[in-house]
C-alpha atoms as a PDB file:
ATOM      1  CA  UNK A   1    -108.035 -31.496 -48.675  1.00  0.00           C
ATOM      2  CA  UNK A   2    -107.427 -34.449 -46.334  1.00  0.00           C
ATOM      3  CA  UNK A   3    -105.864 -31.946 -43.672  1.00  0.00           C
ATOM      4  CA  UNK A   4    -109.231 -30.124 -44.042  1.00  0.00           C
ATOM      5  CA  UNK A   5    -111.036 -33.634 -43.123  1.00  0.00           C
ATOM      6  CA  UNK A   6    -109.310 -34.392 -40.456  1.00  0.00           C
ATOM      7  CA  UNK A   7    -109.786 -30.805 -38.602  1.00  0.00           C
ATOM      8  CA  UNK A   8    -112.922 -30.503 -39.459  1.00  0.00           C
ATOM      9  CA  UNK A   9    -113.893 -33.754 -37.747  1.00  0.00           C
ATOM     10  CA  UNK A  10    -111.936 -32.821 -34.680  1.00  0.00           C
ATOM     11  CA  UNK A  11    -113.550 -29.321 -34.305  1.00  0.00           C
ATOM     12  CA  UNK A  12    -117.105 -31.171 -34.538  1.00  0.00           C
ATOM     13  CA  UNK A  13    -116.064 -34.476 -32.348  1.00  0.00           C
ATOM     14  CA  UNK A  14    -115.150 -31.499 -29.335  1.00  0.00           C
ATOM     15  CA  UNK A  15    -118.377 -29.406 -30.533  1.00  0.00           C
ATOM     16  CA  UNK A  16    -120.346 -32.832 -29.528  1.00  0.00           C
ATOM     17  CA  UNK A  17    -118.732 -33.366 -26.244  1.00  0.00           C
ATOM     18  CA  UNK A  18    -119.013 -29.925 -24.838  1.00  0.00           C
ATOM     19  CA  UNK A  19    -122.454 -29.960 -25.403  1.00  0.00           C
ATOM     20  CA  UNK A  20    -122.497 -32.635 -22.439  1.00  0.00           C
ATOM     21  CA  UNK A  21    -120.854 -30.278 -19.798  1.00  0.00           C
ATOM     22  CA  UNK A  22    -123.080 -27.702 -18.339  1.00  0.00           C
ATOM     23  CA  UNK A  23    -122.386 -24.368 -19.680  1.00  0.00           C
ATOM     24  CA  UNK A  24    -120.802 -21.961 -16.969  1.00  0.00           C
ATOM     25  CA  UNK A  25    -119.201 -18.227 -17.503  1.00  0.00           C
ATOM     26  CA  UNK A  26    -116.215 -18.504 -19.763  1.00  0.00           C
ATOM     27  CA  UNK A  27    -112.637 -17.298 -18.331  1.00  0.00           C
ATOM     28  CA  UNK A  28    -110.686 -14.929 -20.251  1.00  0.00           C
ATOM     29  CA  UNK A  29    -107.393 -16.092 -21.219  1.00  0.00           C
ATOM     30  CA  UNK A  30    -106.265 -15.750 -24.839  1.00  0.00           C
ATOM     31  CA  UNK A  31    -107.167 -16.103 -28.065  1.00  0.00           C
ATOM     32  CA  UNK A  32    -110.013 -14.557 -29.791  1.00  0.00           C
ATOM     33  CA  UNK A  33    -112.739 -13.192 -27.923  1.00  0.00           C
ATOM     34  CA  UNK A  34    -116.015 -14.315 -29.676  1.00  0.00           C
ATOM     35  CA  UNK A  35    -118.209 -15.521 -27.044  1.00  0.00           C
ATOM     36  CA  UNK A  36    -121.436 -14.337 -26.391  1.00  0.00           C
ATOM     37  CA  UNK A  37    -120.714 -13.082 -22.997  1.00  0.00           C
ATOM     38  CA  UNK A  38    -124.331 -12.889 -20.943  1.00  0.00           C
ATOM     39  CA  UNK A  39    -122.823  -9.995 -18.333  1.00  0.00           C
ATOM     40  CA  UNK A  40    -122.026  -8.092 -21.064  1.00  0.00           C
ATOM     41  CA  UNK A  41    -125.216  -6.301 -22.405  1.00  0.00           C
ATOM     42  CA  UNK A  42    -124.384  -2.927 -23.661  1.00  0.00           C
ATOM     43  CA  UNK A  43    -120.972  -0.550 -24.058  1.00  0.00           C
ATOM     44  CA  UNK A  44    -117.605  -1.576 -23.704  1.00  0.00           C
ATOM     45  CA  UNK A  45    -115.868  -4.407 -21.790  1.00  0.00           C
ATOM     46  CA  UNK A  46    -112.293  -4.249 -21.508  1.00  0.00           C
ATOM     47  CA  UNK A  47    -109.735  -5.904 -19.659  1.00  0.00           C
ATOM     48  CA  UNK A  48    -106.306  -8.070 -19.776  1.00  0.00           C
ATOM     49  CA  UNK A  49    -104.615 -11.140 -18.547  1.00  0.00           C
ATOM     50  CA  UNK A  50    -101.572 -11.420 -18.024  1.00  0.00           C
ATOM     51  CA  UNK A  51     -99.236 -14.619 -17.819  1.00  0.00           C
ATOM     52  CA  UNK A  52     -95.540 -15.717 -17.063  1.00  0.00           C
ATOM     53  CA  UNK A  53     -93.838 -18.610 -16.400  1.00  0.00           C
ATOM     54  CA  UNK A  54     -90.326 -19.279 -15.318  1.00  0.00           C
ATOM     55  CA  UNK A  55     -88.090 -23.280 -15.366  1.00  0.00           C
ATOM     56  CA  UNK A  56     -84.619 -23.707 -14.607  1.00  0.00           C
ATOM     57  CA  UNK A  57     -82.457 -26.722 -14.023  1.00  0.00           C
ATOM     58  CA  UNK A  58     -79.015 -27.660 -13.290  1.00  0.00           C
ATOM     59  CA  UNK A  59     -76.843 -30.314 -13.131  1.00  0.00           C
ATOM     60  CA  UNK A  60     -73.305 -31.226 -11.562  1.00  0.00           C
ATOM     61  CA  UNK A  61     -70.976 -34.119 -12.005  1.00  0.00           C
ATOM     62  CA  UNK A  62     -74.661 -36.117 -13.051  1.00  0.00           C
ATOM     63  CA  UNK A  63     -73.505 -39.851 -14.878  1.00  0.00           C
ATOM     64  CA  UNK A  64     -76.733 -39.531 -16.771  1.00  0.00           C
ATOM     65  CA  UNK A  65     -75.586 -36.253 -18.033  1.00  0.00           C
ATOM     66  CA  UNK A  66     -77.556 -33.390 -18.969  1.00  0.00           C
ATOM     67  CA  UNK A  67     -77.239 -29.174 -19.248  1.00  0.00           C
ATOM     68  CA  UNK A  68     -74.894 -27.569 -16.547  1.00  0.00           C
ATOM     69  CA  UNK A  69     -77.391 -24.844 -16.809  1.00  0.00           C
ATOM     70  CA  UNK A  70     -80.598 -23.965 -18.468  1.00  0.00           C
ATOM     71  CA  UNK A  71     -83.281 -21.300 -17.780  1.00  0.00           C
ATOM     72  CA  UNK A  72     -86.701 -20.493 -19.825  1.00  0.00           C
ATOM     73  CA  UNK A  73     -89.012 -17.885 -19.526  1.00  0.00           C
ATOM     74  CA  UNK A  74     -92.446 -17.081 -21.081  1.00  0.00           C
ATOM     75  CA  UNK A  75     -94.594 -14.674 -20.922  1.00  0.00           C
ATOM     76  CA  UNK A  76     -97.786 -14.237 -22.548  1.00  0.00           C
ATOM     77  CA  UNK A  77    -100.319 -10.633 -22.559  1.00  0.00           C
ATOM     78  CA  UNK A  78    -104.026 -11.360 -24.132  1.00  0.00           C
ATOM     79  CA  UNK A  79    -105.825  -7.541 -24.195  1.00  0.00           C
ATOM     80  CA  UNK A  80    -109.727  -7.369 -25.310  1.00  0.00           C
ATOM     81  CA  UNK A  81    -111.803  -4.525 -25.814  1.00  0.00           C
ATOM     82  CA  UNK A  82    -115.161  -5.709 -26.903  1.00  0.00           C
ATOM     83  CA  UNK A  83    -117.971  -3.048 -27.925  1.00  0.00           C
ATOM     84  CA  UNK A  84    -122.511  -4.379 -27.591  1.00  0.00           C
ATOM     85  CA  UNK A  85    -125.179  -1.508 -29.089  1.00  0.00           C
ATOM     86  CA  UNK A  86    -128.557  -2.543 -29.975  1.00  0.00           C
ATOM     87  CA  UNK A  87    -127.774  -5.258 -32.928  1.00  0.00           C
ATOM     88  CA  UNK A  88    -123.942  -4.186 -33.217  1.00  0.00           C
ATOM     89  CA  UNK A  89    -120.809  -6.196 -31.725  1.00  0.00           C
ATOM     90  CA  UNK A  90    -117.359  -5.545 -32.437  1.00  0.00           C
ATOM     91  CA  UNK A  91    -114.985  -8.094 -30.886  1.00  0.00           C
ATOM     92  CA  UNK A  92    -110.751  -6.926 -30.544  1.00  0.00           C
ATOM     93  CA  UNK A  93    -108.296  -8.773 -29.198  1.00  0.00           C
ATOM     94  CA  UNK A  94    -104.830  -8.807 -29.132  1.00  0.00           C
ATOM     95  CA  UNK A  95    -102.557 -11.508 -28.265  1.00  0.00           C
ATOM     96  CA  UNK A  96     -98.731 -11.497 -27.514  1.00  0.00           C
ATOM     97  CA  UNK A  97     -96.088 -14.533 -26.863  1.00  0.00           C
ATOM     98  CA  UNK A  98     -92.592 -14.325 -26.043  1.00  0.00           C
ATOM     99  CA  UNK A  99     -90.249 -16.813 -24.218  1.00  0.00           C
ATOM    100  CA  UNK A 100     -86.539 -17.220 -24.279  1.00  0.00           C
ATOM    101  CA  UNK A 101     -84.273 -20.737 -23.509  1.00  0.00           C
ATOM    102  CA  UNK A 102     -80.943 -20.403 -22.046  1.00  0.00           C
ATOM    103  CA  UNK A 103     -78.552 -22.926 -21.761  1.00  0.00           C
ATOM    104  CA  UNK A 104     -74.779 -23.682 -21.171  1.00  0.00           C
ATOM    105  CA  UNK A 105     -74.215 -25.522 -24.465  1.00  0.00           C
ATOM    106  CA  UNK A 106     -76.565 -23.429 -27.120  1.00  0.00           C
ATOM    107  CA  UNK A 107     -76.586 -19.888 -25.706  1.00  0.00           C
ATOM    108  CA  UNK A 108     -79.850 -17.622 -25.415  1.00  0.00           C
ATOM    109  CA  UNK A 109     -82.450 -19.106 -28.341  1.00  0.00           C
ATOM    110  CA  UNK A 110     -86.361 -17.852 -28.213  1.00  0.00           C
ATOM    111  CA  UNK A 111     -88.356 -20.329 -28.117  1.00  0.00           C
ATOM    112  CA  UNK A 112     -91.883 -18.296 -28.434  1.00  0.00           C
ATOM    113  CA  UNK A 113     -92.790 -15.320 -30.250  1.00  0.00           C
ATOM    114  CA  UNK A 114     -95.671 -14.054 -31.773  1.00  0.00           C
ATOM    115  CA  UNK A 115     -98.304 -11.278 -32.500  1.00  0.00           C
ATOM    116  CA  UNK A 116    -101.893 -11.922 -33.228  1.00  0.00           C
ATOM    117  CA  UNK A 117    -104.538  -9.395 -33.594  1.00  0.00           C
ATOM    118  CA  UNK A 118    -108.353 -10.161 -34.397  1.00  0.00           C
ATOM    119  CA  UNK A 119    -111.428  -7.891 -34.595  1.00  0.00           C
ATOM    120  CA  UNK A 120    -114.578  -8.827 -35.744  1.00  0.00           C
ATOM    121  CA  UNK A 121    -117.877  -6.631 -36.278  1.00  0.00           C
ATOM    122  CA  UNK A 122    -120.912  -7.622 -37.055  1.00  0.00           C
ATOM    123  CA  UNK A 123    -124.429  -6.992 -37.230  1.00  0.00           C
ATOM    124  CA  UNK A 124    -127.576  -8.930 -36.652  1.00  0.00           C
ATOM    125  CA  UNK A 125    -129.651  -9.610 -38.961  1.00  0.00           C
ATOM    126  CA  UNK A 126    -131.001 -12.738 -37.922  1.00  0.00           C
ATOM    127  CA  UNK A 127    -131.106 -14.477 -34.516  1.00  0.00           C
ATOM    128  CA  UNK A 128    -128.191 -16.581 -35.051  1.00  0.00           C
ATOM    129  CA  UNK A 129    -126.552 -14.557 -38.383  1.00  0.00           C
ATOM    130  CA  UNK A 130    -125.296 -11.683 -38.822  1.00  0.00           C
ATOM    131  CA  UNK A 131    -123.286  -9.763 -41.463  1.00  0.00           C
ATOM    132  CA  UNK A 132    -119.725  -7.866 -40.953  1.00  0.00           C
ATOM    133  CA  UNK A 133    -116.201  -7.815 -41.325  1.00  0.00           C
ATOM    134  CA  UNK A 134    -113.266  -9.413 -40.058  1.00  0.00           C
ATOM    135  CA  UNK A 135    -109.610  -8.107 -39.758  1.00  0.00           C
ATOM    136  CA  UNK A 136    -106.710 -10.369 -38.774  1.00  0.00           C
ATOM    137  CA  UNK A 137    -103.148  -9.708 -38.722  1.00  0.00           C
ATOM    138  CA  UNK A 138     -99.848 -11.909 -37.397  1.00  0.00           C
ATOM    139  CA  UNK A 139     -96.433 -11.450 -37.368  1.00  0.00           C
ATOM    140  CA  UNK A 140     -93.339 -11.386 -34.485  1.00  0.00           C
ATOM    141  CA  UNK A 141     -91.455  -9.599 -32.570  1.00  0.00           C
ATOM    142  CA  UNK A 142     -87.471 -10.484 -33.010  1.00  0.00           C
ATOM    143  CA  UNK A 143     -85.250 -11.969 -35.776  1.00  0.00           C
ATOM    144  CA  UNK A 144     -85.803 -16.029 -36.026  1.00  0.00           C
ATOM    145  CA  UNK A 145     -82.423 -17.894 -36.945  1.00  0.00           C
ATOM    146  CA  UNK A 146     -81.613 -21.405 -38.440  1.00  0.00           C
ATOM    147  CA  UNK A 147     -79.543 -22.640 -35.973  1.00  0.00           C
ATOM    148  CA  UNK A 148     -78.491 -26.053 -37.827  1.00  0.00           C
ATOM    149  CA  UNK A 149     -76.605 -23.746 -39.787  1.00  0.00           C
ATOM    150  CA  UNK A 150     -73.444 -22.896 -39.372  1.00  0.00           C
ATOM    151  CA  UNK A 151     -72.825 -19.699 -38.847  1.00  0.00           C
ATOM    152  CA  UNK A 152     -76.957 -19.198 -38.128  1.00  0.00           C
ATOM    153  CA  UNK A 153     -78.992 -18.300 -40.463  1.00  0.00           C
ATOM    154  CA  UNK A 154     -81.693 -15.493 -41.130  1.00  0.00           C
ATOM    155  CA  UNK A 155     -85.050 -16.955 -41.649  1.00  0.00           C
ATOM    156  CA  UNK A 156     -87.397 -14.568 -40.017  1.00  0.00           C
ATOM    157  CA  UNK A 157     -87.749 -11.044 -38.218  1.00  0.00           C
ATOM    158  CA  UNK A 158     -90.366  -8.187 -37.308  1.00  0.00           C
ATOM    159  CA  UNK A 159     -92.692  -8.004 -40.326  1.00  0.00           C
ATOM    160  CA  UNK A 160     -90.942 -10.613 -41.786  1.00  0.00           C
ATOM    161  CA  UNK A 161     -93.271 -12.335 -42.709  1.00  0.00           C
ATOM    162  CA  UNK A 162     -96.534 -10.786 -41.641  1.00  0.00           C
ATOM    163  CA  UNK A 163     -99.996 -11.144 -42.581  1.00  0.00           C
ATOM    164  CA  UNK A 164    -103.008  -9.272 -42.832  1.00  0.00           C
ATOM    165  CA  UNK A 165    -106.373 -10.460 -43.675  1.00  0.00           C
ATOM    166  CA  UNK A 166    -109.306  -8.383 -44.376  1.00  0.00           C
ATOM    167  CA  UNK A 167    -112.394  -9.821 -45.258  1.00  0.00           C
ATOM    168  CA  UNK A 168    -116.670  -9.042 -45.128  1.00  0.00           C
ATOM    169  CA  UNK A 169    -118.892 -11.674 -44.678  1.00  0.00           C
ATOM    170  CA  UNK A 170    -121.420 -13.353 -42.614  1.00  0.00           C
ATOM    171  CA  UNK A 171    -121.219 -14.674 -39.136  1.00  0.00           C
ATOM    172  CA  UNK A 172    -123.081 -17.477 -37.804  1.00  0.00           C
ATOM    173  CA  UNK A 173    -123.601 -17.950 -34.334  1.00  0.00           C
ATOM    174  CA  UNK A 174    -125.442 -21.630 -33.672  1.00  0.00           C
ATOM    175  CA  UNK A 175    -124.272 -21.211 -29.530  1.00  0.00           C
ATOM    176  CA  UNK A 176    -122.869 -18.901 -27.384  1.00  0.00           C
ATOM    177  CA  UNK A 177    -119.411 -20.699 -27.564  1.00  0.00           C
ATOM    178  CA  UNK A 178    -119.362 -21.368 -31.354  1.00  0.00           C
ATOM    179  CA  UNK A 179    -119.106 -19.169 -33.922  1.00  0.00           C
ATOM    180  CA  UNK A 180    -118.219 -18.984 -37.993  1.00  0.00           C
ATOM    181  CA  UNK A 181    -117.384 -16.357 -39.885  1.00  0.00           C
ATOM    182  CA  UNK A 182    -117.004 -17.336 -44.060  1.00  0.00           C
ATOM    183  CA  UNK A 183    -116.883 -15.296 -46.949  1.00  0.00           C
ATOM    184  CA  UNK A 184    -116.471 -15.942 -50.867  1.00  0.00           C
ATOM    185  CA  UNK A 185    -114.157 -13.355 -51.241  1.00  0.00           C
ATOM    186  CA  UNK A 186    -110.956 -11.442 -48.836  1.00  0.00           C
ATOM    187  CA  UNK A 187    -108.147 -10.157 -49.136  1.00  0.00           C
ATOM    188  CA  UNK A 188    -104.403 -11.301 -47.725  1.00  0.00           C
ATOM    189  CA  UNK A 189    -101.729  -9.338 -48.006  1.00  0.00           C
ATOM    190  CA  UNK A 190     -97.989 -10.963 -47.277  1.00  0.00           C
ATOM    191  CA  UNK A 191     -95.748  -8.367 -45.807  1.00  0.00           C
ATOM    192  CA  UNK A 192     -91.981  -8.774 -45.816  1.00  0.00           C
ATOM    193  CA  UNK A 193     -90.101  -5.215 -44.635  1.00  0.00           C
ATOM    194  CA  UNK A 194     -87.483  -3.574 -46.971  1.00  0.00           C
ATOM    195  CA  UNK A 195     -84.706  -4.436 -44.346  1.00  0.00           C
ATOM    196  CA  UNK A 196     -85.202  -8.254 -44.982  1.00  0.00           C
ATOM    197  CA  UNK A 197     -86.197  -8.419 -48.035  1.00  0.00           C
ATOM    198  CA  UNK A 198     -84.212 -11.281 -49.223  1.00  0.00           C
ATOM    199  CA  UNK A 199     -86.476 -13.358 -46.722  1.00  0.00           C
ATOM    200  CA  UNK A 200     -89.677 -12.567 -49.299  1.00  0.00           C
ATOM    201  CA  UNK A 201     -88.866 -15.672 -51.197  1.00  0.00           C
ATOM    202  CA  UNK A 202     -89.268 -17.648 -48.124  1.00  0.00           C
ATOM    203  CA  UNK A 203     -92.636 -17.005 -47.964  1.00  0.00           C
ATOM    204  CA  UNK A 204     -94.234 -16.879 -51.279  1.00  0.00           C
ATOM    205  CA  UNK A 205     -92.977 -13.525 -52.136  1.00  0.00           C
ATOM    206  CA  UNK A 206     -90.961 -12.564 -55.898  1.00  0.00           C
ATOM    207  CA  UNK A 207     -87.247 -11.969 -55.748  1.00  0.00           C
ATOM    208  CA  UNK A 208     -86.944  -8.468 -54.642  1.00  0.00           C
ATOM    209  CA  UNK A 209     -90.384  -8.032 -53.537  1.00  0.00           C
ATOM    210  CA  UNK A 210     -92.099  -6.649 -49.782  1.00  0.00           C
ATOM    211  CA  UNK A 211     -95.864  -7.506 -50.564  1.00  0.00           C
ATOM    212  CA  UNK A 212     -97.720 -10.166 -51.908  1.00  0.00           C
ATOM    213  CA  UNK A 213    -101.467  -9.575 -52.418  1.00  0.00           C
ATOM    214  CA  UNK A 214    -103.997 -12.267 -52.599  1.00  0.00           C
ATOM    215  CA  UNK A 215    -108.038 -12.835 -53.686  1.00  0.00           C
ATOM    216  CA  UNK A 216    -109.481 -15.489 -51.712  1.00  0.00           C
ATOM    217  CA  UNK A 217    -112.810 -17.268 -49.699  1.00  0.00           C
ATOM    218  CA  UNK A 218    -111.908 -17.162 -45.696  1.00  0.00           C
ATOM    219  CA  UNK A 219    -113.188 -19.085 -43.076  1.00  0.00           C
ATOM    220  CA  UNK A 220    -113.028 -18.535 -39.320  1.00  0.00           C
ATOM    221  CA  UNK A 221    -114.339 -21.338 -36.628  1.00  0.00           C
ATOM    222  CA  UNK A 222    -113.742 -19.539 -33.170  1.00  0.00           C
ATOM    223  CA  UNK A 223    -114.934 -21.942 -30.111  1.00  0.00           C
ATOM    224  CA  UNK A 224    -114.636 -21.008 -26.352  1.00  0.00           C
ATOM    225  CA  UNK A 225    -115.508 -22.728 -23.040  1.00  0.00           C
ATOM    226  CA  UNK A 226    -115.139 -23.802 -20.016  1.00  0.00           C
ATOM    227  CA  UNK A 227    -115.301 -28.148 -21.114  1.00  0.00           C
ATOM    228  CA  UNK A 228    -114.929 -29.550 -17.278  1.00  0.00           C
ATOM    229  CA  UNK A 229    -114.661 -26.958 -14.081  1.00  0.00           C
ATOM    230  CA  UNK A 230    -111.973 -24.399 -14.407  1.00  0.00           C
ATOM    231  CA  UNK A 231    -110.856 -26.104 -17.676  1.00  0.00           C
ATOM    232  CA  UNK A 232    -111.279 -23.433 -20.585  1.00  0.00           C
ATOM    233  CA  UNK A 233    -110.531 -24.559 -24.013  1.00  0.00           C
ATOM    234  CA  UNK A 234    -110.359 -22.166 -26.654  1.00  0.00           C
ATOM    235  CA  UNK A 235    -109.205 -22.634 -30.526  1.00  0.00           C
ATOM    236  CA  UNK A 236    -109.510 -20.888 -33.734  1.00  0.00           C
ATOM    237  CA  UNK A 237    -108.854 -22.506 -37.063  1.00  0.00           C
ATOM    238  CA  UNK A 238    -108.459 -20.052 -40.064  1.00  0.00           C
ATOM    239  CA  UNK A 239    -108.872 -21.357 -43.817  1.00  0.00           C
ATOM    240  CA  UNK A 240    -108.032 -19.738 -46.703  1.00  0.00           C
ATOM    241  CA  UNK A 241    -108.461 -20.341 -50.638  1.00  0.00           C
ATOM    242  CA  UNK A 242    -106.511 -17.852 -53.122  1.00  0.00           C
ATOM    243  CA  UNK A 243    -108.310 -17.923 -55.904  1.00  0.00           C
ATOM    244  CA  UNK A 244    -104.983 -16.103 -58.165  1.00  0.00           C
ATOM    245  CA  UNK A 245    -102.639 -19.247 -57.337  1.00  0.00           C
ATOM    246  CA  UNK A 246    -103.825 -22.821 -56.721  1.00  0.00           C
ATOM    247  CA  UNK A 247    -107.329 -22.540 -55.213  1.00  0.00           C
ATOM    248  CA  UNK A 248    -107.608 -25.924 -54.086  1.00  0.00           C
ATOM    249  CA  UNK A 249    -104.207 -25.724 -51.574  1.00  0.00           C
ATOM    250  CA  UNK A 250    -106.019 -24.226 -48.653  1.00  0.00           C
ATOM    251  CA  UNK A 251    -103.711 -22.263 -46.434  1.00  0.00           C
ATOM    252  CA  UNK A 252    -104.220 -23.235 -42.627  1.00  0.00           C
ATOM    253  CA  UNK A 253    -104.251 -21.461 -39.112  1.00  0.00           C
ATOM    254  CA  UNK A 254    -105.312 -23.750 -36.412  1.00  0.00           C
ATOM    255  CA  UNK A 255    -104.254 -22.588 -32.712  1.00  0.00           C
ATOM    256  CA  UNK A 256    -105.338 -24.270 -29.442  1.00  0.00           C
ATOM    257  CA  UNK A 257    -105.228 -23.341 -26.041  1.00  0.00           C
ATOM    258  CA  UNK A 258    -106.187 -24.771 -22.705  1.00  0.00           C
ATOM    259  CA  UNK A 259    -106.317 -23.177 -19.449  1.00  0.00           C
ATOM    260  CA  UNK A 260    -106.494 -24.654 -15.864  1.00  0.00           C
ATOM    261  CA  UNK A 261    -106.668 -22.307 -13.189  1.00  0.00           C
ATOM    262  CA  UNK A 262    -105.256 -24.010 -10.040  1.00  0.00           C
ATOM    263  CA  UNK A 263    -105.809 -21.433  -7.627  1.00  0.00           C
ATOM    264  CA  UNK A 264    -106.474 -17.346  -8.174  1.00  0.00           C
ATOM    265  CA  UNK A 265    -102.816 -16.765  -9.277  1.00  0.00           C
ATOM    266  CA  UNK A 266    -101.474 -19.981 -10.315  1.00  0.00           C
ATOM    267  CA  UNK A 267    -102.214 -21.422 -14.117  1.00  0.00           C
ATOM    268  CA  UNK A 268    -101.127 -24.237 -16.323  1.00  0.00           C
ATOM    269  CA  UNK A 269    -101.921 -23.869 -20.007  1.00  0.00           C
ATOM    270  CA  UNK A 270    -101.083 -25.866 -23.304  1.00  0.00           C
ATOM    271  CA  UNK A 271    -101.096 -24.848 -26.246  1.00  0.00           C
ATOM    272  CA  UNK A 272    -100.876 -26.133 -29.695  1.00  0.00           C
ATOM    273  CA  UNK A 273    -100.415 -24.086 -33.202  1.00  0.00           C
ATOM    274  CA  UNK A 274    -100.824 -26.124 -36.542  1.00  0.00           C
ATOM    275  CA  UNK A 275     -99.863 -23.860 -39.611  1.00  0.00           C
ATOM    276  CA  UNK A 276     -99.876 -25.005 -43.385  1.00  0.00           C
ATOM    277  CA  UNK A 277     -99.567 -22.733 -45.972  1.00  0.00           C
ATOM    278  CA  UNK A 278     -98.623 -24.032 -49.584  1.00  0.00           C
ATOM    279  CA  UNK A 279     -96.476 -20.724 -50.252  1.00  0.00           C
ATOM    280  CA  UNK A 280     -93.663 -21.070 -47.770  1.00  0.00           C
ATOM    281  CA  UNK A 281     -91.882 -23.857 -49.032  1.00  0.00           C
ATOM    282  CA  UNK A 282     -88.798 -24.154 -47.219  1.00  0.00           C
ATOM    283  CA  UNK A 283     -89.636 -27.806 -46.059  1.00  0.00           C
ATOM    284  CA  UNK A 284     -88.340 -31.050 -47.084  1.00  0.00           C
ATOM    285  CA  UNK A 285     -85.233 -32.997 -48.214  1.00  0.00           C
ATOM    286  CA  UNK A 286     -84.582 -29.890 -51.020  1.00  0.00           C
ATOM    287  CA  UNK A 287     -85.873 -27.153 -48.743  1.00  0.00           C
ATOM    288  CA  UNK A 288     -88.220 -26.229 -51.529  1.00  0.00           C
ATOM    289  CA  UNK A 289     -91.455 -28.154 -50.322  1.00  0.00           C
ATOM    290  CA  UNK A 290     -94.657 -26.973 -48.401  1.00  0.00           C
ATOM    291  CA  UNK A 291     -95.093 -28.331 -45.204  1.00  0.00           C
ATOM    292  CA  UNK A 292     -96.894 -28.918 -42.038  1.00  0.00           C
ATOM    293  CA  UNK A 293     -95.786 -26.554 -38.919  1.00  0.00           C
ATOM    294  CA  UNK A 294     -96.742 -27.482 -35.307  1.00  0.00           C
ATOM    295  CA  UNK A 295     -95.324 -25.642 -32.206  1.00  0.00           C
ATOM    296  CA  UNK A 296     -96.665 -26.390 -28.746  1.00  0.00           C
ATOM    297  CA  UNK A 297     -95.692 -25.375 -25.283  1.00  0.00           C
ATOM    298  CA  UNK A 298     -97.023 -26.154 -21.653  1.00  0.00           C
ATOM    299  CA  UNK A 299     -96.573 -23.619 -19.307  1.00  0.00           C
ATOM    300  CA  UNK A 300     -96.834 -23.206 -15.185  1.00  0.00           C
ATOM    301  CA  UNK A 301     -97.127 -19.546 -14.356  1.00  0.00           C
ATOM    302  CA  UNK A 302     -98.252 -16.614 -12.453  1.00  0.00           C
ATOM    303  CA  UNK A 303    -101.419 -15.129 -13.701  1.00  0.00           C
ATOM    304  CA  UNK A 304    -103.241 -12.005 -13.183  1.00  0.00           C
ATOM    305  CA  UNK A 305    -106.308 -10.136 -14.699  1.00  0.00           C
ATOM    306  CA  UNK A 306    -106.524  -6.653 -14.957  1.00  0.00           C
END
């Protein structure tokens, strides 16, 4: 519950101080679409952005020492396709992360990878409510090893794990920046694939098992905009309560991104994941404890909009 506290009170204390800046079109660049975009009256809107980013260093015959050779590269593809008629909206996007480190002493490790999908309807029923559903569904692209491991360990692949929420519900809609979408009861599936099945325990999964199913209340806090000029900050924090396996252990999704556009090609972004869920417990001195998962990354690239 105490993790609950403290994002709640972050989520709010950034609420507060947005409200401050003067509110100016929002910039498209990754995670959920679920602003109430003022261009957009009726139809379709569709479009992409597109994002990669390249380091490499090298040293030679340096006292401090250091890699002879390393290279990274990440690339990152956000697609929306977002649907207004009458009192109907239906929001899709689709997010996709990959980057790969390559160095003289460790070899080619990734060092990004993942695949998000969202898509929201809804429909008004009240100026700032409306009712719908919500599907969301995560997972990767390549195999994941433990490298501390000797020889490296499996730990995670394509559909291994991946997760798929599915849940009606209301949506409330206080700005045009801020939205929440809760329900009293969803479904979660966890997905392991045949080929790595011995992974399913990993994740909350029974020996021998590819699906875990779960009965839950699910929350979704989506905020988007543009917090100083040609700053975006966007962030979407997921909750979830299973109601067939300790309720009151809410599972967590919290990812973060900001955007500064230098120039009409040229982007920095950071961005910040948080992930605790109380079934993969694979953490602590045993390896057999839940535990909190951070990633973050910062990232100078080439960006383009199509």
């Amino acid at each position: 519950m105490k993790h609950i506290i403290i994002l709640v009170f972050i989520f709010l204390s950034i609420d507060n101080f947005a409200q401050d800046q003067a509110i100016k079109e929002i910039k498209n660049i990754g995670t959920a679409e679920v602003k109430d975009d003022t261009a957009h009256k009726q139809g379709w809107k569709k479009g992409a952005l597109i994002n990669i980013g390249l380091a490499q260093g090298s040293t030679s015959n340096w006292a401090a020492g250091g890699e002879k050779f390393s290279l990274s590269l990440n690339g990152f593809v956000g697609l929306f396709a977002n649907l207004k008629q009458g009192k109907n909206k239906w929001f899709n996007n689709l997010d996709l992360y990959y980057g790969v480190l390559r160095s003289t002493t460790q070899g080619m490790r990734k060092n990004d990878d993942r695949i998000d999908f969202f898509s929201k309807y809804t429909h008004q029923i009240k100026p700032k409510l409306g009712f719908g559903a919500v599907a969301s569904f995560r997972t990767q692209f390549t195999d994941g090893f433990n490298y501390e491991d000797v020889p490296k360990r499996l730990i995670s692949g394509l559909f291994a794990p991946a997760y798929l929420t599915l849940a009606p519900g209301f949506d409330w809609t206080p700005t045009e920046y801020f939205s929440v979408f809760f329900t009293p009861i969803s479904g979660r599936w966890t997905i392991v694939s045949n080929h790595t099945a011995q992974l399913g325990t990993r994740y909350g999964l029974d020996p021998g098992k590819s699906l875990r199913t779960e009965l839950g209340a699910y929350v979704s806090a989506n905020f988007k905009k543009e917090i100083f000029k040609n700053v975006v900050y966007k962030s979407r924090l997921d909750l979830y309560s299973n109601y067939l396996h300790n309720p009151q252990n809410i599972d967590i999704y919290w990812t973060n991104l900001i955007g500064l556009k230098v120039n009409k090609f040229l982007t920095v972004t950071y961005s910040l994941d948080l992930i605790y869920d109380d079934d993969v417990r694979q953490f602590g001195p045993q390896g057999t404890s839940p535990g909190t998962q951070l990633k973050s990354m910062l990232n100078v690239g080439i960006t383009t909009r199509l």
